[in-house]
Protein backbone atom coordinates (compact mmCIF):
# COMPACT_ATOMS: atom_id res chain seq x y z
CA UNK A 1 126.85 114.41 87.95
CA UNK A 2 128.82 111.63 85.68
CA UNK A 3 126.45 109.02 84.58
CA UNK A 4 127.79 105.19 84.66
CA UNK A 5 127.40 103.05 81.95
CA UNK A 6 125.39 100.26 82.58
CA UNK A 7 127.10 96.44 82.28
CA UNK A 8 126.96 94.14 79.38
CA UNK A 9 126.38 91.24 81.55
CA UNK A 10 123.81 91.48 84.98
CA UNK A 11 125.35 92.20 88.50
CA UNK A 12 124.72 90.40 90.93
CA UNK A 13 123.05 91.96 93.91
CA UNK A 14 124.55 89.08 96.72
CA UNK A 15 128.12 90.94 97.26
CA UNK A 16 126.34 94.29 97.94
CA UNK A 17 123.72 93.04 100.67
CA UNK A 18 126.27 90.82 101.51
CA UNK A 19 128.41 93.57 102.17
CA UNK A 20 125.65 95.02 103.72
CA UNK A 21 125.90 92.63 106.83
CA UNK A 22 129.16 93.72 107.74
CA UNK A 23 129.16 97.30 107.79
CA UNK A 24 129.07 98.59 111.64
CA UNK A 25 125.95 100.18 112.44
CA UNK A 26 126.78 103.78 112.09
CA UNK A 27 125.88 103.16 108.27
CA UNK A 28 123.17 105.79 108.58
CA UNK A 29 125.84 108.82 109.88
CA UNK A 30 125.62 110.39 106.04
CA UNK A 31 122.43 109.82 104.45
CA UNK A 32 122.21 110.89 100.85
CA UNK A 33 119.09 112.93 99.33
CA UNK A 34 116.45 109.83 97.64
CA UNK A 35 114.48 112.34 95.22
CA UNK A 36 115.53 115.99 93.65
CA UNK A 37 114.68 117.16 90.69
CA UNK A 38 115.59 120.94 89.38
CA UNK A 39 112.84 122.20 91.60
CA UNK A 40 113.18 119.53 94.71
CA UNK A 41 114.03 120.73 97.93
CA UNK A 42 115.94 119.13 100.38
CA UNK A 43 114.33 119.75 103.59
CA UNK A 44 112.79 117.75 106.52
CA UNK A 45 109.90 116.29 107.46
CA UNK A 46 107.08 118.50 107.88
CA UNK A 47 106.65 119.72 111.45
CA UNK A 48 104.40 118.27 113.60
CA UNK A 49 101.28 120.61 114.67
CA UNK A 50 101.93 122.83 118.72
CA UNK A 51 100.24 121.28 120.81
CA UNK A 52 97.94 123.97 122.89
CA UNK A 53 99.09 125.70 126.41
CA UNK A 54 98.16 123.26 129.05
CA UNK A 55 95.79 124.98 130.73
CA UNK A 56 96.43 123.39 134.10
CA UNK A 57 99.23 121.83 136.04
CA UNK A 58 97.73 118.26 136.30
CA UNK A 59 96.72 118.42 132.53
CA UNK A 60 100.20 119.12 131.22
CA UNK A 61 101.49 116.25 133.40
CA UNK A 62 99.23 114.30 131.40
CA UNK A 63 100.88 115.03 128.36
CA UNK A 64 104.11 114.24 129.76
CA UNK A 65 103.17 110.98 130.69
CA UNK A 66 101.71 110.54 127.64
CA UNK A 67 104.44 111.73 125.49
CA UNK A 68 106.69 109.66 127.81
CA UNK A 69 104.12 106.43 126.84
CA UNK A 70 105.11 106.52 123.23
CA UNK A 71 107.36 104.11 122.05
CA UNK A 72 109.75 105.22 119.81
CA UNK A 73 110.65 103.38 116.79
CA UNK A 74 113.65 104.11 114.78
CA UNK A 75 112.64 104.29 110.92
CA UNK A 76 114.19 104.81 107.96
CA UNK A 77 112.82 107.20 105.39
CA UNK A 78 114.21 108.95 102.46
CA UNK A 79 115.08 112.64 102.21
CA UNK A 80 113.41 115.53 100.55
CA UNK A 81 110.22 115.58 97.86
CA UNK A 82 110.08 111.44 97.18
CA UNK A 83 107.62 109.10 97.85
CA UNK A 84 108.74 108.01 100.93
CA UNK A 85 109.79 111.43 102.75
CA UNK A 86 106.31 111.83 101.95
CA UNK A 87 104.51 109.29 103.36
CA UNK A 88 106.16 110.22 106.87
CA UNK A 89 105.73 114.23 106.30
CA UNK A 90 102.70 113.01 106.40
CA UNK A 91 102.71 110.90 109.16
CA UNK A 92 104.16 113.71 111.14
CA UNK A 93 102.10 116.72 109.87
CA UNK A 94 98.96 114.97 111.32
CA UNK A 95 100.47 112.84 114.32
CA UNK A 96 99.37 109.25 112.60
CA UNK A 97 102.24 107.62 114.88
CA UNK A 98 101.21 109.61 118.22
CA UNK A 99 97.71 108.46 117.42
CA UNK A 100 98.94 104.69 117.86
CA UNK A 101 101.38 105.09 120.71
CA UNK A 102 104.48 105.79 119.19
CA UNK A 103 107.20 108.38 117.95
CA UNK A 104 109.24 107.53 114.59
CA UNK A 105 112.82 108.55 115.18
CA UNK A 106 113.31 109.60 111.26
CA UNK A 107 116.43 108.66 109.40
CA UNK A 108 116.79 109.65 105.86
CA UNK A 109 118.60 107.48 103.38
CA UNK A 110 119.48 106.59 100.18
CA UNK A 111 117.01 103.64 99.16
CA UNK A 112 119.91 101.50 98.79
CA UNK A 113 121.31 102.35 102.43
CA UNK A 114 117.93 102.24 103.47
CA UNK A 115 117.52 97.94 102.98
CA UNK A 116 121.47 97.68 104.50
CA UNK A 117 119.96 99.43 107.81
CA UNK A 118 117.46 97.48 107.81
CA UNK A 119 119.21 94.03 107.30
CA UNK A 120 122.13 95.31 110.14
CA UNK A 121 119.65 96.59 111.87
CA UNK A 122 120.46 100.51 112.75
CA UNK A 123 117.01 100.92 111.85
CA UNK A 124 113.67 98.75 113.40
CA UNK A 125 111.64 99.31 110.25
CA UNK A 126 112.32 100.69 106.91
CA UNK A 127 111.42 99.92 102.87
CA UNK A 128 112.41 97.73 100.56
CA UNK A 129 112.02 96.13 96.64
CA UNK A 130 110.96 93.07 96.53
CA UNK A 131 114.26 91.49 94.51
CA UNK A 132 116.36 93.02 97.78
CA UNK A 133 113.82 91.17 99.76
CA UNK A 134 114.67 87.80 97.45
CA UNK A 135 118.53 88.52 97.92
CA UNK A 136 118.29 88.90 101.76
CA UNK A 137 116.07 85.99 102.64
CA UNK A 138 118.23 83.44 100.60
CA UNK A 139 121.40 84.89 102.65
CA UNK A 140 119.40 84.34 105.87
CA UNK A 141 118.67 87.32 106.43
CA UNK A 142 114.43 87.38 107.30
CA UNK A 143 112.88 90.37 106.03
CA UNK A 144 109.25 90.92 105.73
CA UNK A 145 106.99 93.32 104.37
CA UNK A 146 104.40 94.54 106.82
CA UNK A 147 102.89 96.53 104.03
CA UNK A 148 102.42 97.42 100.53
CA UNK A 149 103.19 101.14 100.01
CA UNK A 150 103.59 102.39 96.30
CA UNK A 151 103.84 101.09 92.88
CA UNK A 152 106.02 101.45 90.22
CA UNK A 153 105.58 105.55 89.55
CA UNK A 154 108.30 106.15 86.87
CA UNK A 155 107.91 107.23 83.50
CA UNK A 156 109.79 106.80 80.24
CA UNK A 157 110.18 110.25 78.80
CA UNK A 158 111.00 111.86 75.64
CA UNK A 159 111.70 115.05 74.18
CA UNK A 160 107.89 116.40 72.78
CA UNK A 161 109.40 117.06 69.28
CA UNK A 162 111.44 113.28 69.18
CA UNK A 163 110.27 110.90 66.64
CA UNK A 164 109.91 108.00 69.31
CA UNK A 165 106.35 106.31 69.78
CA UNK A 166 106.64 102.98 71.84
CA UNK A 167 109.69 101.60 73.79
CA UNK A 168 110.30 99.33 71.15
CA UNK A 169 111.40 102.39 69.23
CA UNK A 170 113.89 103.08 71.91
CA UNK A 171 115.91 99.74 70.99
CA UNK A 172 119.51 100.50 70.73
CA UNK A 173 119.43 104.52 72.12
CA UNK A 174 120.40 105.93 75.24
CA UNK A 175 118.11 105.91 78.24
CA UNK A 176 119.15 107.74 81.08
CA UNK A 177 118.11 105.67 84.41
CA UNK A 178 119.05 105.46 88.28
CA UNK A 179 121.10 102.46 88.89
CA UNK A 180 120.94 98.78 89.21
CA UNK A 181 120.06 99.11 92.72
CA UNK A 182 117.14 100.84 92.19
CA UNK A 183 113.41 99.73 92.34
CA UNK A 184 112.46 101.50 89.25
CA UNK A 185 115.62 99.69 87.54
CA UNK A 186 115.00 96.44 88.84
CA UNK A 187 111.18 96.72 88.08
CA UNK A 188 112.16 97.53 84.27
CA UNK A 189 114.16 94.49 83.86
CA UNK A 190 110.89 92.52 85.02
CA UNK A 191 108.84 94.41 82.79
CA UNK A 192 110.73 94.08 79.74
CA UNK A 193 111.78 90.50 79.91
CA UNK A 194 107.95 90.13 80.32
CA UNK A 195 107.05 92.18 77.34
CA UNK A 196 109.83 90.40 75.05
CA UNK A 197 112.58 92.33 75.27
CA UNK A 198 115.64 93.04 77.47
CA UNK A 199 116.13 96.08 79.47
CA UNK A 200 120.30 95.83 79.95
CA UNK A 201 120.97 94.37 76.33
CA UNK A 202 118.43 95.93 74.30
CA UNK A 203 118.91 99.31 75.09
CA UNK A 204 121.83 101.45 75.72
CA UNK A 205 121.48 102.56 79.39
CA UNK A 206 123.67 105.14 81.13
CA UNK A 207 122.72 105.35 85.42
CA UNK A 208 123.18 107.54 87.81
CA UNK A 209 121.09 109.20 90.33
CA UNK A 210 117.82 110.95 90.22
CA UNK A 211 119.14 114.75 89.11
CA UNK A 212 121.52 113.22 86.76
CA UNK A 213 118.60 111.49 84.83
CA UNK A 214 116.46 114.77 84.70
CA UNK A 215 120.15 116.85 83.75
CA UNK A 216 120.81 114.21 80.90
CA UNK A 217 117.28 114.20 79.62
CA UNK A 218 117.51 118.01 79.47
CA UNK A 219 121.00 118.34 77.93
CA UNK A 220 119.77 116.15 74.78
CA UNK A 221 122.75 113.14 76.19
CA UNK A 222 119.87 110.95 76.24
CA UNK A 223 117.13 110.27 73.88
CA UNK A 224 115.05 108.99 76.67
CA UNK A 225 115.06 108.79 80.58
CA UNK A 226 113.13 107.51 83.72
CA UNK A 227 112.53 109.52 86.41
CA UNK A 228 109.96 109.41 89.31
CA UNK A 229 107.26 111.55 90.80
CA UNK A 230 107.14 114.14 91.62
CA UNK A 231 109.69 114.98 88.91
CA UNK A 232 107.36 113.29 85.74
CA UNK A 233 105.08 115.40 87.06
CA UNK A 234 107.41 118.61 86.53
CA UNK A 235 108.86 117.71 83.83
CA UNK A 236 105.71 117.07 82.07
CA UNK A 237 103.95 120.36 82.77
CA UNK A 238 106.90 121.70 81.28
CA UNK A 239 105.09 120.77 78.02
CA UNK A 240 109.15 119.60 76.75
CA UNK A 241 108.82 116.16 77.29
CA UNK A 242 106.13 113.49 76.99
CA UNK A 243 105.36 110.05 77.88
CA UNK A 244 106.18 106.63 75.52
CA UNK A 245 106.04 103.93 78.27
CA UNK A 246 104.14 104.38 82.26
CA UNK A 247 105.86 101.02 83.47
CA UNK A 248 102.72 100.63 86.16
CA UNK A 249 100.03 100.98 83.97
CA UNK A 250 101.49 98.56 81.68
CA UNK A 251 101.97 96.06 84.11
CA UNK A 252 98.42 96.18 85.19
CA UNK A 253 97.13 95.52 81.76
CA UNK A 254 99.30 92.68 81.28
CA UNK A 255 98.46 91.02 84.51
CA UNK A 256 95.47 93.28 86.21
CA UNK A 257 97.90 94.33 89.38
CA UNK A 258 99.97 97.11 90.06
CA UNK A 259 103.70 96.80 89.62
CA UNK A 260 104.55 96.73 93.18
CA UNK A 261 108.21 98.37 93.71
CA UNK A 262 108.14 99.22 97.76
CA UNK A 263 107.20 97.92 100.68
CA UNK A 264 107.18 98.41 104.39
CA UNK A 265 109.62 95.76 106.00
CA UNK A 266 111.63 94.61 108.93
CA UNK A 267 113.43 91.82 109.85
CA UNK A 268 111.25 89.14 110.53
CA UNK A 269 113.27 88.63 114.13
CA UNK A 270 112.35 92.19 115.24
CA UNK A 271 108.77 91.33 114.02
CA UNK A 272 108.65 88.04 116.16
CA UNK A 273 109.97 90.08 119.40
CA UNK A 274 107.87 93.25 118.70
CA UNK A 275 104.53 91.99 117.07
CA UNK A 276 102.35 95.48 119.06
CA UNK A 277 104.57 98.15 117.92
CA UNK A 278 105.20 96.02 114.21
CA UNK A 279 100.89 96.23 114.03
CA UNK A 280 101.26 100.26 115.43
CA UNK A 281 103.78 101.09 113.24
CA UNK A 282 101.98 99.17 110.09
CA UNK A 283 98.45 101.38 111.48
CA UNK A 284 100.42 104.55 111.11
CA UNK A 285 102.05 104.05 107.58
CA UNK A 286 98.76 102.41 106.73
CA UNK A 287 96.69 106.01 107.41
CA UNK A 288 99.19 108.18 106.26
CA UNK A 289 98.47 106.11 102.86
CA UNK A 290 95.08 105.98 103.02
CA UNK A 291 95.20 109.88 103.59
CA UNK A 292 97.37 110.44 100.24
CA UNK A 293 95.22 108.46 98.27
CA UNK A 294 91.91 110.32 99.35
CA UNK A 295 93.04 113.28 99.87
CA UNK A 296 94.19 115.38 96.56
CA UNK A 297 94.59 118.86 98.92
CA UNK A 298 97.79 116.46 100.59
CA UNK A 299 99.72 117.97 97.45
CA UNK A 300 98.91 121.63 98.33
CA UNK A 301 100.01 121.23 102.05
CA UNK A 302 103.35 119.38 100.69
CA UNK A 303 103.89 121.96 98.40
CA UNK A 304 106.71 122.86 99.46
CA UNK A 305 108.58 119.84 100.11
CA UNK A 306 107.48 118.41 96.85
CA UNK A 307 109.54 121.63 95.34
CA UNK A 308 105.94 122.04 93.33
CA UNK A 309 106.59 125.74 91.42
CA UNK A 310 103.40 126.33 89.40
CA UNK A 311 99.47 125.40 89.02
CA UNK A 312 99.89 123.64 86.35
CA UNK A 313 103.01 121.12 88.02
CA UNK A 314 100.35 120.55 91.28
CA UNK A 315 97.67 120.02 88.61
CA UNK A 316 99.74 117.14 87.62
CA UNK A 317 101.26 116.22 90.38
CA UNK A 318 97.65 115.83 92.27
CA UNK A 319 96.24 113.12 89.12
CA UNK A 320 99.43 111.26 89.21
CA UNK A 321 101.02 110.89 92.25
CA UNK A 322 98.02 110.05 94.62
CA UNK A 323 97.58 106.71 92.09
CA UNK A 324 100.56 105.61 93.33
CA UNK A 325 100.53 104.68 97.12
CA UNK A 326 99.21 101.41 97.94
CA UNK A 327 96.13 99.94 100.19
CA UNK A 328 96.81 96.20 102.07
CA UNK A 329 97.58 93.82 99.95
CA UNK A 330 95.49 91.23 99.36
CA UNK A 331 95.83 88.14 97.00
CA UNK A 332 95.74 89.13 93.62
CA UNK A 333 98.95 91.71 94.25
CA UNK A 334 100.27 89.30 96.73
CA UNK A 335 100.42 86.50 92.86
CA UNK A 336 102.04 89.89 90.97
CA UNK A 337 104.57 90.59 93.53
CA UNK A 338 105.40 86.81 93.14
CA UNK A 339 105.64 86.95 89.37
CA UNK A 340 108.55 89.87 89.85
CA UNK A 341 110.38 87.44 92.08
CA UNK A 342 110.22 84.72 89.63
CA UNK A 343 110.83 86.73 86.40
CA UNK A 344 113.88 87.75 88.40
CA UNK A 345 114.80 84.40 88.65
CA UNK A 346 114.82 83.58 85.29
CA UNK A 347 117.07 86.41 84.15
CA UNK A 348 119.08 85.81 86.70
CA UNK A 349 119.06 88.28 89.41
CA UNK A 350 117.78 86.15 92.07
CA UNK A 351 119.52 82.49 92.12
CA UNK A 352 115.34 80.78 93.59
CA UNK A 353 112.46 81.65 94.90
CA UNK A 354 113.02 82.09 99.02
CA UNK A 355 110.33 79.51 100.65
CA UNK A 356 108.96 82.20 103.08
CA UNK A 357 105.77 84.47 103.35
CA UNK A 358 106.14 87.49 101.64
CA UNK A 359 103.94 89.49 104.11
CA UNK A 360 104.63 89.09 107.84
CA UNK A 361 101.55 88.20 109.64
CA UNK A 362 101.01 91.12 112.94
């Protein structure tokens, strides 16, 4: 797929979400896949466990009514082997959302389509970066994160045999990156204005989506790119490529937090009018996290979805990927999320600060 070359001067992100408030509500009818690499599958969320045979008349209309109990909640999720389809594979593999009274009603989108549905609201809850959650609130549009979910989990890659050491060395070549949308894009403006340098002027960036990157990288168009796990997992095994820059790990040592990139949210409104099922649905995510982090064998039953191909890629896949998914926040990531608003602020990308909670209170 044709990459796009990235603008001399910053976009701004207000016509899109403004855009974004006028689209009808059937935004959702053609989801696009979030994640592939040359080994990702696009396939659904895992399916949920049978249940046993009742083994009695009365006991199956128990499970009926207690199907029939659940609240369903409409919640948007991204396709295939990414970080999100994974959280809810998860969720439904083990029944995290039947365990707290509810069903999600599972719509994959793009990430991008994924904050509009949100914001029109043809989905209750969804995900979001936290500059789309700066854009929205100053339109008046209240979003709020319910939760913290993962961090930052791209990687700058190069070719194993390229003479590039740091990022700095990258100055001037072509990196290969998803678009200006994107969290990971976003997230590398922040990062580089913070470590001195400029992520739109300084480097030579060509966008497009997620296979495009990995095709580009592989082609030699590129002498760098930034994918996302599971893929830096992949392409790493490969024993092709290595790493000159993990944007997360950086972060942390400059400022001892992870570089938050996605969060759970919904519109502070819905929130206000649904405060049980906003705490369920935040209990649900909130296991299904917990399980990914403490649970390594999560990578074996996902396998498949992940489009994982050999040992050595779930080897990989198993030390790096688990890192990435988030526990409650709490204050210290609560100040770094802040600093990503307000570096966005000063290059531009968000006109202030919104005066509002980041986390909704349930």
């Amino acid at each position: 797929m044709p990459f796009d070359r990235a603008p001399t001067r910053r976009a701004s992100r207000r016509a899109f979400l403004g855009q974004a408030l006028r689209l009808s509500a059937g935004l959702g009818a053609a989801p696009l896949l979030a994640a592939c690499g040359s080994g990702s599958q696009p396939t659904s969320a895992a399916p949920r466990a049978a249940a046993p045979a009742p083994t009695s008349a009365p006991a199956a209309a128990t499970a009926t009514t207690a199907a029939a109990a659940r609240r369903e909640v409409v919640f948007a999720t991204s396709a295939g082997g990414s970080a999100m389809g994974l959280i809810t594979a998860v969720v439904q593999r083990h029944g995290f959302d039947e365990k707290h009274g509810l069903r999600l009603d599972l719509k994959p989108f793009d990430p991008a389509d994924a904050e509009k549905a949100v914001v029109i609201g043809s989905v209750e809850v969804g995900f979001f970066v936290p500059i789309s959650w700066a854009k929205v609130n100053l339109e008046d549009q209240s979003v709020a994160f319910l939760l913290p979910l993962y961090t930052n989990h791209g990687s700058l890659l190069v070719r194993s045999d390229s003479p590039y050491q740091s990022v700095e060395d990258l100055r001037g070549k072509k990196i290969a990156t998803l678009g200006q949308i994107s969290g990971l894009y976003t997230s590398m403006q922040v990062l580089m204005r913070k470590m001195g340098l400029d992520w739109e002027h300084d480097f030579e960036l060509v966008s497009g989506p997620a296979p495009a990157v990995i095709a580009a990288l592989e082609r030699g168009d590129v002498e760098a790119g930034l994918p996302f796990e599971p893929n830096v997992s992949m392409l790493l095994a490969s024993g092709k490529y290595r790493e000159v820059m993990n944007p997360n790990q950086t972060w942390i040592q400059m400022t001892g937090s992870p570089l938050f990139m996605v969060g759970l949210a919904a519109k502070q409104s819905w929130i206000d009018q649904n405060r049980d099922v906003a705490r369920a649905v935040k209990a649900t995510i909130l296991d299904a996290t917990t399980y990914l982090r403490e649970r390594p064998e999560v990578f074996e039953e996902e396998r498949e979805l992940l489009g994982i191909r050999s040992d050595a890629e779930l080897a990989l896949v198993k030390q790096r990927m688990g890192k990435i998914y988030m526990p409650e926040q709490d204050p210290a990531m609560v100040r770094s999320i802040e600093e990503i608003v307000d570096q966005a602020v000063a290059l531009g990308i968000v006109d202030e600060k919104p005066r509002r909670e980041l986390f909704a209170s349930v």
